[in-house]
C-alpha atoms as a PDB file:
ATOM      1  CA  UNK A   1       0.000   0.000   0.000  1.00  0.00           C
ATOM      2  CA  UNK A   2       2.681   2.609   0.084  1.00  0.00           C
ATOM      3  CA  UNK A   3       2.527   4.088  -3.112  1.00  0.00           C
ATOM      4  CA  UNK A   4      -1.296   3.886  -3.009  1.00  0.00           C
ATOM      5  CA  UNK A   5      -0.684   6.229   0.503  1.00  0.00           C
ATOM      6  CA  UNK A   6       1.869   8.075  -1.177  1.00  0.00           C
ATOM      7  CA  UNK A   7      -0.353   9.077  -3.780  1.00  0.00           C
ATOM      8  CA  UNK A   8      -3.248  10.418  -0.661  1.00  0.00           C
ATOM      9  CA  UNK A   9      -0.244  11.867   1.268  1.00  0.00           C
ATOM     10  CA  UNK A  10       0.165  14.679  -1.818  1.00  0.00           C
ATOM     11  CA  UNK A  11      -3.283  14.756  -2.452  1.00  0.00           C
ATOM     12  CA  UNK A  12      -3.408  15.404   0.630  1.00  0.00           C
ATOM     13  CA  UNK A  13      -0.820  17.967   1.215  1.00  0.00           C
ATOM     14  CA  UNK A  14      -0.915  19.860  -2.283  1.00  0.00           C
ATOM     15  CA  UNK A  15      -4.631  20.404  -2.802  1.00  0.00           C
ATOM     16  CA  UNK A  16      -5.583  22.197   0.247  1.00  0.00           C
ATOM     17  CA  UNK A  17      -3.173  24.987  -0.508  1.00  0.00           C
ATOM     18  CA  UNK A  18      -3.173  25.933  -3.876  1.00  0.00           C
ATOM     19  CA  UNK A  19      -5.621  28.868  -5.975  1.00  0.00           C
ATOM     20  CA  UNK A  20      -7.301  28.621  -9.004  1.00  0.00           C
ATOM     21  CA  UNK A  21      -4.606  29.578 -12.046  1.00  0.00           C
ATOM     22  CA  UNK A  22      -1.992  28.605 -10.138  1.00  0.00           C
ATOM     23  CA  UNK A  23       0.677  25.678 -11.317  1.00  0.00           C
ATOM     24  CA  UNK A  24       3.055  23.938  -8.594  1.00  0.00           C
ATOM     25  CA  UNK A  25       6.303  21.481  -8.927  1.00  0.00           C
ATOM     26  CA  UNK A  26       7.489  19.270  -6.070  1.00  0.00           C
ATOM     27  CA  UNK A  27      10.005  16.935  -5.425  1.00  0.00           C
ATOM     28  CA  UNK A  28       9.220  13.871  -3.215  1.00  0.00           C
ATOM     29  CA  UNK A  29      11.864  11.954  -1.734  1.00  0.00           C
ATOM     30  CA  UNK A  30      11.358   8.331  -0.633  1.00  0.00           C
ATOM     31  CA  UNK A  31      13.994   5.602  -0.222  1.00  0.00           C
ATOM     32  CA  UNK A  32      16.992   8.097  -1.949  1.00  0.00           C
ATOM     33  CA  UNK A  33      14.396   8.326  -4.797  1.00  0.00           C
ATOM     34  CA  UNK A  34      13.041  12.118  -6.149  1.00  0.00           C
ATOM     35  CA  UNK A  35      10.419  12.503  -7.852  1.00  0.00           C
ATOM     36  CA  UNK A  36       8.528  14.969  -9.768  1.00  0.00           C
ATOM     37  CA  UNK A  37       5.139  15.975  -9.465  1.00  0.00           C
ATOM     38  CA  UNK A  38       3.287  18.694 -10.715  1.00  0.00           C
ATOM     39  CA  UNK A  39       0.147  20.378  -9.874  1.00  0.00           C
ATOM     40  CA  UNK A  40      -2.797  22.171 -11.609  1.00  0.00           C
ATOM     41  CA  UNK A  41      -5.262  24.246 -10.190  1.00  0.00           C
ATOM     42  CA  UNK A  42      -7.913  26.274 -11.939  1.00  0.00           C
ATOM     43  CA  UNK A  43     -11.314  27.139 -10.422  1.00  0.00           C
ATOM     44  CA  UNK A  44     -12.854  24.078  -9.578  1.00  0.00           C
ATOM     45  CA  UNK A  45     -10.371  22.032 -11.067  1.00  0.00           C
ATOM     46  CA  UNK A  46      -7.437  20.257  -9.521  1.00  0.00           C
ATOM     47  CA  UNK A  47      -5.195  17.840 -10.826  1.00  0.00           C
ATOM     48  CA  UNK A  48      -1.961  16.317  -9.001  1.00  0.00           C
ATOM     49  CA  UNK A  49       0.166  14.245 -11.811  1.00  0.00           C
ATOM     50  CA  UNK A  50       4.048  12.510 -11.347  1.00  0.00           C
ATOM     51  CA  UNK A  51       5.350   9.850 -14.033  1.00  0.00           C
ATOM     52  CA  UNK A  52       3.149   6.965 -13.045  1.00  0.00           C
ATOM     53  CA  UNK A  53      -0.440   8.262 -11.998  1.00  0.00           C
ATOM     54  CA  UNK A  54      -2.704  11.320 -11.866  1.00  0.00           C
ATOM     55  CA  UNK A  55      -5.413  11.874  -9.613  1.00  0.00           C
ATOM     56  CA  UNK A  56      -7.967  14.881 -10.834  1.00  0.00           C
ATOM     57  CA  UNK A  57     -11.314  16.224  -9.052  1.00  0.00           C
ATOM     58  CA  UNK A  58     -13.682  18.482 -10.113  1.00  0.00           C
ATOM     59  CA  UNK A  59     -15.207  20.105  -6.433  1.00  0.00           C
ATOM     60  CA  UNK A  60     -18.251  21.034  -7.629  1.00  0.00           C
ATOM     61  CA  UNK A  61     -19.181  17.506  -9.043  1.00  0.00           C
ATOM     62  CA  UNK A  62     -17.123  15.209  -6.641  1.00  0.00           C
ATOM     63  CA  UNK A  63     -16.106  14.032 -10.065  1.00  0.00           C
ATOM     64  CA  UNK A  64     -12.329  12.191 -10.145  1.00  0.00           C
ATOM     65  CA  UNK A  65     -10.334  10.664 -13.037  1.00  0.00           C
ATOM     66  CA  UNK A  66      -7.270   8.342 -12.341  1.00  0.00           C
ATOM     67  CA  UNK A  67      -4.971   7.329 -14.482  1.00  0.00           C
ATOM     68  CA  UNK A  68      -1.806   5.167 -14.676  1.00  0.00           C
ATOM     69  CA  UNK A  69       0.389   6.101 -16.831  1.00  0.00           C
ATOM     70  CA  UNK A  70       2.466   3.349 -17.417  1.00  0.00           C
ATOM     71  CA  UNK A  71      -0.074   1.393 -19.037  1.00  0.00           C
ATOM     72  CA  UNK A  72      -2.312   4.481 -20.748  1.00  0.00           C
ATOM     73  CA  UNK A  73      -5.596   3.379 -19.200  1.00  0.00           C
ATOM     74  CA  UNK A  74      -7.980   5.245 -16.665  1.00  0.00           C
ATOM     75  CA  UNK A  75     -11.094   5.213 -14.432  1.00  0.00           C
ATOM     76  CA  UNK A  76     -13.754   8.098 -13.864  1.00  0.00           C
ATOM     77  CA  UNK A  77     -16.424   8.158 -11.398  1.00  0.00           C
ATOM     78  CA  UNK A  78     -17.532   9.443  -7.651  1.00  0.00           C
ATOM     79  CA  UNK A  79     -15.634   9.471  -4.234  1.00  0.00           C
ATOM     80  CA  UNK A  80     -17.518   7.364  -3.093  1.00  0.00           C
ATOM     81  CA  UNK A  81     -16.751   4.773  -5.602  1.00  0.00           C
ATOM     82  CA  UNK A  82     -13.037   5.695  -5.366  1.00  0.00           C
ATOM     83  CA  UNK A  83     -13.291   5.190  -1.465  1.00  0.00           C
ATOM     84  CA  UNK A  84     -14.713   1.215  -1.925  1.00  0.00           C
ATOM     85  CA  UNK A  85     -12.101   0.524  -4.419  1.00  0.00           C
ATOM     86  CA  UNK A  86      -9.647   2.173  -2.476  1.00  0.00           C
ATOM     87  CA  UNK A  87     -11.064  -0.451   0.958  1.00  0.00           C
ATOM     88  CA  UNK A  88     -10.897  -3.398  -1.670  1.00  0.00           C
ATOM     89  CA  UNK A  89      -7.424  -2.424  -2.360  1.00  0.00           C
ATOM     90  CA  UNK A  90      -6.171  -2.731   1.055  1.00  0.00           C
ATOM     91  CA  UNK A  91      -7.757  -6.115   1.755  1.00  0.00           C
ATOM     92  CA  UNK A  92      -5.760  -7.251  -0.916  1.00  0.00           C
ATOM     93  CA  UNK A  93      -2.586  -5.594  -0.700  1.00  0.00           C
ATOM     94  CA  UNK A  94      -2.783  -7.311   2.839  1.00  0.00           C
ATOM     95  CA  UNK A  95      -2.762 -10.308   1.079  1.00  0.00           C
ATOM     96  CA  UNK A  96       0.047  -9.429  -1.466  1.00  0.00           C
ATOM     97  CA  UNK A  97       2.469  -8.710   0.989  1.00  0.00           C
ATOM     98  CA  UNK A  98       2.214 -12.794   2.720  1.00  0.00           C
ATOM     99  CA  UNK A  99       2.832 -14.047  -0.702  1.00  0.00           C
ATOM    100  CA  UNK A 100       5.951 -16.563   0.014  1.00  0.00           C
ATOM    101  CA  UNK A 101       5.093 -16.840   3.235  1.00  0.00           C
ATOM    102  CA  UNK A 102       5.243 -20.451   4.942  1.00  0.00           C
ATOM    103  CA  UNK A 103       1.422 -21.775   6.103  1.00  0.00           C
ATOM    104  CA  UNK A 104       2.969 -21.379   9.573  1.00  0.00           C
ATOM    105  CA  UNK A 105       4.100 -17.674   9.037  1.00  0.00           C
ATOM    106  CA  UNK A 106       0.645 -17.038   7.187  1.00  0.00           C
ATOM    107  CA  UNK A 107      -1.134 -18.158  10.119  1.00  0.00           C
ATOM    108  CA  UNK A 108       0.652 -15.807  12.773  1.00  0.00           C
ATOM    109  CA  UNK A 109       0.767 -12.578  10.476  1.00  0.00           C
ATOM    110  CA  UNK A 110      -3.109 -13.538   9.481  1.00  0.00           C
ATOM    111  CA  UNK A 111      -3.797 -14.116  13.358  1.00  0.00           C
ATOM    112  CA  UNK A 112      -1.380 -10.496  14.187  1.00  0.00           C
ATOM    113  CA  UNK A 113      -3.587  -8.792  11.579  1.00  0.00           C
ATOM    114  CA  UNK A 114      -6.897  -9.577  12.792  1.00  0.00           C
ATOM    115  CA  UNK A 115      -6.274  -8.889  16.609  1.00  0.00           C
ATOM    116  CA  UNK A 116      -4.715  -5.171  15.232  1.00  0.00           C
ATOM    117  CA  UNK A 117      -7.995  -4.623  13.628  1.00  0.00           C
ATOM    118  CA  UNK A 118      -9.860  -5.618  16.792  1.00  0.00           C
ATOM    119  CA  UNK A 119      -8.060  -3.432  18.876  1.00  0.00           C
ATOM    120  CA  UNK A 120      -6.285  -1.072  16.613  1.00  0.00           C
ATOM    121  CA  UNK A 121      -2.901   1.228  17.759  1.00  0.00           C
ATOM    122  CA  UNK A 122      -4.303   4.365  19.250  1.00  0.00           C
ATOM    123  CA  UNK A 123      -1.956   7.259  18.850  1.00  0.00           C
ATOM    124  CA  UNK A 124      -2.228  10.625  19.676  1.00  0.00           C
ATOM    125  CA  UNK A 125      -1.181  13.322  17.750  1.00  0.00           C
ATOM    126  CA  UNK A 126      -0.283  17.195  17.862  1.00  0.00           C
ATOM    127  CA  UNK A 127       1.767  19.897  16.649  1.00  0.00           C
ATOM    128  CA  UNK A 128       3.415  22.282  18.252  1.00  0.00           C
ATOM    129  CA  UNK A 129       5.598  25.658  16.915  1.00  0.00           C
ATOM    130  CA  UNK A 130       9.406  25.137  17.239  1.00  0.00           C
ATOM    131  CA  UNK A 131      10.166  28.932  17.207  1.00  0.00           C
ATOM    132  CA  UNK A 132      12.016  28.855  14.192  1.00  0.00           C
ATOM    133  CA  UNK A 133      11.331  29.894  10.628  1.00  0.00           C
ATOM    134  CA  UNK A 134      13.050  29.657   7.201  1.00  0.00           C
ATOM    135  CA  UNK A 135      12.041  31.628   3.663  1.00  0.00           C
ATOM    136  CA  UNK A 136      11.075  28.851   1.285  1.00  0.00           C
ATOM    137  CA  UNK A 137      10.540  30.176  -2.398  1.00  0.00           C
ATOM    138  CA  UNK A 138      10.158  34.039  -1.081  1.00  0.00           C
ATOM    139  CA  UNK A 139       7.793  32.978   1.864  1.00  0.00           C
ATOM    140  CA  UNK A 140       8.150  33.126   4.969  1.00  0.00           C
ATOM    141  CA  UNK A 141       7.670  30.120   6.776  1.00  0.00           C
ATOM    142  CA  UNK A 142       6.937  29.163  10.358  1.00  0.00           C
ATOM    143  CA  UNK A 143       8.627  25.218  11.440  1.00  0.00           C
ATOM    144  CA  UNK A 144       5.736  23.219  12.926  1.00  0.00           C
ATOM    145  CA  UNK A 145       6.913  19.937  15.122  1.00  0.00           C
ATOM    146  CA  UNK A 146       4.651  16.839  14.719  1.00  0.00           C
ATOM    147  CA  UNK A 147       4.480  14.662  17.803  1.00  0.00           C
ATOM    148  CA  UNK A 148       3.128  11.298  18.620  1.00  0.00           C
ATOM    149  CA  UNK A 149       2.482  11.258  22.152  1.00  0.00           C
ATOM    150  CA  UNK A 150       5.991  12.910  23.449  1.00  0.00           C
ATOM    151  CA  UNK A 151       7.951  11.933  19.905  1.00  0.00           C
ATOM    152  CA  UNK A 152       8.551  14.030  17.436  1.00  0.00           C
ATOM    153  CA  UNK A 153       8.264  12.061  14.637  1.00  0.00           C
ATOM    154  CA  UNK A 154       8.159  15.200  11.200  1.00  0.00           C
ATOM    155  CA  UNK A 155       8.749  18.527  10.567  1.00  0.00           C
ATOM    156  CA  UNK A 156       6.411  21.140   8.147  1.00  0.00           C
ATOM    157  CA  UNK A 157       7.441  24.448   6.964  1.00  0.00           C
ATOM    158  CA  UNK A 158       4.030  26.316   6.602  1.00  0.00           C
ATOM    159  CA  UNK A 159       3.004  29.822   5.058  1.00  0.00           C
ATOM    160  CA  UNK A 160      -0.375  31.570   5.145  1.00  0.00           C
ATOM    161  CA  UNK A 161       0.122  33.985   2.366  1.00  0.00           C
ATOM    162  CA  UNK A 162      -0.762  31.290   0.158  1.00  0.00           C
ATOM    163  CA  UNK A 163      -4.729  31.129  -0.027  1.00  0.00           C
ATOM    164  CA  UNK A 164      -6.494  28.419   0.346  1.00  0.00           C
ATOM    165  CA  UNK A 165      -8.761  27.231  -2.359  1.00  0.00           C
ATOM    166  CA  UNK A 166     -11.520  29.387  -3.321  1.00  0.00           C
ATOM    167  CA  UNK A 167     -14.108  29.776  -1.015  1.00  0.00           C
ATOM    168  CA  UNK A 168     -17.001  28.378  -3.097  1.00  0.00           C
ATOM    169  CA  UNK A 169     -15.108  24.903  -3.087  1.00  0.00           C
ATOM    170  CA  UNK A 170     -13.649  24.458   0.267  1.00  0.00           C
ATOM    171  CA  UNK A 171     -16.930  23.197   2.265  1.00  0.00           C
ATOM    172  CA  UNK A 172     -16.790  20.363  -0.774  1.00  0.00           C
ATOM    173  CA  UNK A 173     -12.999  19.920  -0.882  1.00  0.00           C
ATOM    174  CA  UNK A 174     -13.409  19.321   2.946  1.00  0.00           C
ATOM    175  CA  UNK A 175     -15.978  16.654   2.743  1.00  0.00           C
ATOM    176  CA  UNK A 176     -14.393  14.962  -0.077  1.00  0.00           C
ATOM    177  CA  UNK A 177     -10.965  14.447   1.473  1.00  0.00           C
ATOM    178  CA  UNK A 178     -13.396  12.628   4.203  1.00  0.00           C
ATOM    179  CA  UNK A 179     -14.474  10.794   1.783  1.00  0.00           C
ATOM    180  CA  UNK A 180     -10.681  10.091   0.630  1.00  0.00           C
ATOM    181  CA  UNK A 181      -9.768   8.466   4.541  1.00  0.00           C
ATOM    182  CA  UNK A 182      -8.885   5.240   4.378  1.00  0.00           C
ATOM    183  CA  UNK A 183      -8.697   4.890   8.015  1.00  0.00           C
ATOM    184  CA  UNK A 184      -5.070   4.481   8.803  1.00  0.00           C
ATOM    185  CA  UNK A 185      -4.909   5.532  12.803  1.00  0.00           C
ATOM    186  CA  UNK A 186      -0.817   5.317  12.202  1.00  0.00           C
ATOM    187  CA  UNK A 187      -1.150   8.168   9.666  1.00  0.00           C
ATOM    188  CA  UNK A 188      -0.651  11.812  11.300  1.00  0.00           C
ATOM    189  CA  UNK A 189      -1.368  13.870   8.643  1.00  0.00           C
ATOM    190  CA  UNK A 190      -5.622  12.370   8.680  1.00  0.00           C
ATOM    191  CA  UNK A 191      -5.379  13.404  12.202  1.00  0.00           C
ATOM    192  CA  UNK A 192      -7.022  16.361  13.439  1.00  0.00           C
ATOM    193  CA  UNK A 193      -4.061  17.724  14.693  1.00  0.00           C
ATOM    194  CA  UNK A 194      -3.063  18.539  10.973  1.00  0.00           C
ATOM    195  CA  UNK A 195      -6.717  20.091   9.816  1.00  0.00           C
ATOM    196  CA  UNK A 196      -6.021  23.282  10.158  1.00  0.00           C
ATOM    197  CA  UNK A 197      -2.589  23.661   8.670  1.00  0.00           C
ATOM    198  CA  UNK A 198      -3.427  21.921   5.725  1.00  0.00           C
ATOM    199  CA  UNK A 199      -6.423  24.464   5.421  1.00  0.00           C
ATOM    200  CA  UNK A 200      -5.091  27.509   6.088  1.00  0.00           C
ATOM    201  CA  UNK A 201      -2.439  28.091   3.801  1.00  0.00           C
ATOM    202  CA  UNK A 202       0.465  25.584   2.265  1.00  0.00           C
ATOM    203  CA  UNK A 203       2.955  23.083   3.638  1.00  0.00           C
ATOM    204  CA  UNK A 204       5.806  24.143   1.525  1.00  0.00           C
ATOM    205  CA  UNK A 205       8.819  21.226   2.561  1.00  0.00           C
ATOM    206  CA  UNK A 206       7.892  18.477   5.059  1.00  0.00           C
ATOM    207  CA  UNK A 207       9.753  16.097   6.753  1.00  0.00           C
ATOM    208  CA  UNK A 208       9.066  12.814   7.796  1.00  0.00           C
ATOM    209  CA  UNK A 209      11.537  11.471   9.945  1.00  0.00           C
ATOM    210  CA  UNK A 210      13.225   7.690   9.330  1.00  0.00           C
ATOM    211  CA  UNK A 211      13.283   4.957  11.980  1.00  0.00           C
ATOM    212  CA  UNK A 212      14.437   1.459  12.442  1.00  0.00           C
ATOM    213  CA  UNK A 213      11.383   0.758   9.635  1.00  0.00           C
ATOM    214  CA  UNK A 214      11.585   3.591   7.323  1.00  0.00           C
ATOM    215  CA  UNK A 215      14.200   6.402   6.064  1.00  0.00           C
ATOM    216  CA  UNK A 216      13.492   9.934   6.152  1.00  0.00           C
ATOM    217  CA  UNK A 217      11.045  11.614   3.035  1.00  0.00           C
ATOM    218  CA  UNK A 218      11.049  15.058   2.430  1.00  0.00           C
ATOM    219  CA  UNK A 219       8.425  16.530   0.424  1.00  0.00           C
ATOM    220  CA  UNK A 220       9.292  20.293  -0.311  1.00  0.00           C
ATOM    221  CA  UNK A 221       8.155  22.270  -3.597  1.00  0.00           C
ATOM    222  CA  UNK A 222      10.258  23.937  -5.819  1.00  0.00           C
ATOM    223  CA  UNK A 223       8.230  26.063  -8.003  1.00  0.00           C
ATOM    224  CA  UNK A 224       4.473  27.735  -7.407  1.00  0.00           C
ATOM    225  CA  UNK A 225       3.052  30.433  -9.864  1.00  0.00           C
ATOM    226  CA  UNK A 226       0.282  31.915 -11.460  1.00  0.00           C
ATOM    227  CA  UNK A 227      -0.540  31.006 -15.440  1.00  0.00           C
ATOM    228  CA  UNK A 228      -3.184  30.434 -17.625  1.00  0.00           C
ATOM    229  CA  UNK A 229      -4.245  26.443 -17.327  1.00  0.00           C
ATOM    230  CA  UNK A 230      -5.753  24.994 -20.179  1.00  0.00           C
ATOM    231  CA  UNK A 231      -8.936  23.510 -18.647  1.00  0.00           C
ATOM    232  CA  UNK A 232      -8.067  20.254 -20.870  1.00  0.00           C
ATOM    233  CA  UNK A 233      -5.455  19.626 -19.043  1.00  0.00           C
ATOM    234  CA  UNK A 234      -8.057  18.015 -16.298  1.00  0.00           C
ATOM    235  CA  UNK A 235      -9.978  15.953 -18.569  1.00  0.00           C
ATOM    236  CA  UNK A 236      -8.558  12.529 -19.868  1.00  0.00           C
ATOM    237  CA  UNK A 237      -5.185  11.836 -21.693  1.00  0.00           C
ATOM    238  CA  UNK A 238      -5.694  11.258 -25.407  1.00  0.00           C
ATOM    239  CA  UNK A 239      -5.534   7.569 -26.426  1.00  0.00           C
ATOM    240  CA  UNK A 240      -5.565   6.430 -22.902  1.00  0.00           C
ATOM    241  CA  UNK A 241      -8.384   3.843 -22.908  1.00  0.00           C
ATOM    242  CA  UNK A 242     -11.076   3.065 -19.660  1.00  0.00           C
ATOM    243  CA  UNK A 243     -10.508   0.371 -17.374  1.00  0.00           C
ATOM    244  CA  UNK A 244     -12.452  -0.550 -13.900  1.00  0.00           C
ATOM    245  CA  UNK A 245     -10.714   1.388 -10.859  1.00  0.00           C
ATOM    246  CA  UNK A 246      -9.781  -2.002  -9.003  1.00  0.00           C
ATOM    247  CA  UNK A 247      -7.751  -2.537 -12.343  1.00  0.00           C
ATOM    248  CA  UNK A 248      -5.868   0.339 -12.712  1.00  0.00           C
ATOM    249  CA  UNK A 249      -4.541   0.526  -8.815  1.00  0.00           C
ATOM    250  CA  UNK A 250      -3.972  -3.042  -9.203  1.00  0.00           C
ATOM    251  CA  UNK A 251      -1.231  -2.226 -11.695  1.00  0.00           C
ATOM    252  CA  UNK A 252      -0.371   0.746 -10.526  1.00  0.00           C
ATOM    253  CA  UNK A 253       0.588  -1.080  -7.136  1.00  0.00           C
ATOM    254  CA  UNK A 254       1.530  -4.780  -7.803  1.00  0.00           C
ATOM    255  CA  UNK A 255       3.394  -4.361 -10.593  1.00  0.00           C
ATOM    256  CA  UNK A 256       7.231  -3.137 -11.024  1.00  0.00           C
ATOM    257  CA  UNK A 257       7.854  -0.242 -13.060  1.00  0.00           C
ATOM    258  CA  UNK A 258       8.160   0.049 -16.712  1.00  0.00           C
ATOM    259  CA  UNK A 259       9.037   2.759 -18.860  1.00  0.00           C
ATOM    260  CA  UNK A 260       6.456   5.085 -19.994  1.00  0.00           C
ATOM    261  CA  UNK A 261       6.221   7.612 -22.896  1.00  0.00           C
ATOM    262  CA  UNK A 262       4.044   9.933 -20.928  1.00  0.00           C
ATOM    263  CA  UNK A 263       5.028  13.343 -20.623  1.00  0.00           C
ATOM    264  CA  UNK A 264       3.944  13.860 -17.040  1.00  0.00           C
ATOM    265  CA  UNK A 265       1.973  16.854 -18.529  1.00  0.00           C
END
C-alpha cells in the first residue's frame, strides 16, 4: 500500500493549498528516490500528476479521473466509488504482501492482523511551533513539530500567504478528502491535529523522519506560480483507454515499473 498512501499523502498535502490559475512542482523523496510531481489548479479544477499516476477532481461535481500512466488506461467516477475501491485495495494488498510466506508464518501474520484490527494502535497526535522559521521560495515560513504522544516524529514548513482554495469549493474539498480516509490511525497527517494547517495556507517542505522501519522523506516544492491552465489539461489523456478502478490501482501497485512515454503533462 505505500505508493497507493503516497499518492493520498500529496493529495493530501498539495490540494488544500493551492488557488485557481496557479501551477506547482514538487520533489518527493522516498527511499533516496526524487520525484517529480506537478500540480494544476484552476477554479474548480485540480489535478496532481508525477510519471506513473494522476489523480484529478472536479469540487463542484465530486467528479475524479485516475490514471496510470504506465499502461495508458484510466477510471472516472464518484468518491464514493473511489473510497470502496480504495477499501478493496487494502484487503488485498494485505494479502500481497504474505505471498511466500510459509502456512505457519501465514497463520501468525493472518492471526497479528486480525487482533490489530480488533483493537487497533491508538496514537495521539499534535503539533506544536518550534520557534524557528526559514524563507522557502520568497515565503516566509513558520517550522511546525509533529508529535506522537511525546515523539517528534516530522517537521512542516508552513506559510499563510498562500490562499487556500476558493471559497465556493472548500466546504466540498473538505468533505471529499473525508471521503478520501482510508482509516489508517498510524497516519498523522488524517489526524485532526493537521486540519487546520493543511487548510489555512500551504505546507511548503515536510519532513518525515526515518526509523528502524523507514528512512526519512522530504516533500518540499520547488516552483508555485500563477498562469493560464488549459482547462483540458483536467480531462482525460488522449488515447488512454477506460478500465475498472480495481484494475488500474492493481497495476499501478503490484506491478514493477516500466518505462512510460508519458510526458507527465
Amino acid at each position: 500500500m505505500k505508493n497507493f498512501k503516497y499518492l493520498i499523502f500529496i493529495f493530501l498535502t498539495v490540494v488544500l493549498a493551492v488557488k485557481a490559475d496557479l501551477y506547482l512542482e514538487r520533489n518527493s523523496q522516498m527511499d533516496e528516490v526524487v520525484i517529480l510531481e506537478k500540480v494544476y489548479s484552476k477554479g474548480p479544477f485540480y489535478k496532481e500528476t508525477n510519471p506513473n499516476n494522476s489523480l484529478s477532481v472536479n469540487w463542484e461535481t465530486d467528479h475524479i479521473i485516475y490514471e496510470n500512466h504506465r499502461h495508458r488506461i484510466f477510471w472516472e467516477g464518484t468518491a464514493e466509488e473511489f473510497q470502496t475501491a480504495m477499501q478493496q485495495m487494502i484487503k488485498e494488498s494485505e494479502e500481497h504482501s504474505l505471498v511466500g510466506y510459509s502456512d505457519e508464518e501465514r497463520e501468525a501474520a493472518e492471526e497479528q492482523l486480525k487482533k490489530y484490527k480488533a483493537n487497533p494502535q491508538k496514537m495521539s497526535f499534535s503539533v506544536k511551533a518550534s520557534g524557528k522559521s526559514e524563507k522557502l521560495l520568497g515565503y516566509d515560513c513558520q517550522e511546525f513539530i509533529v508529535l506522537n504522544d511525546t515523539t517528534p516524529i516530522a517537521a512542516f514548513y508552513h506559510s499563510p500567504k498562500i490562499n487556500l482554495i476558493e471559497k465556493p469549493y472548500l466546504e466540498k474539498a473538505k468533505a471529499l478528502f473525508k471521503k478520501l480516509n482510508y482509516n489508517d490511525p498510524t497516519d498523522f497527517l488524517q489526524s485532526s491535529a493537521m486540519e487546520s494547517y493543511m487548510f489555512s495556507g500551504l505546507i511548503i517542505k515536510m519532513v518525515i523522519y526515518g526509523d528502524y522501519t523507514s528512512s526519512e522523506e522530504v516533500e518540499e516544492y520547488v516552483n508555485v506560480q500563477q498562469e493560464d491552465i488549459d482547462p483540458t489539461i483536467f480531462g482525460v489523456t488522449d488515447g488512454y483507454s477506460l478500465m475498472p478502478l480495481i484494475e488500474v490501482m492493481k497495476l499501478d501497485l503490484f506491478e514493477d515499473e516500466v518505462d512510460t512515454d508519458e510526458t507527465n503533462e
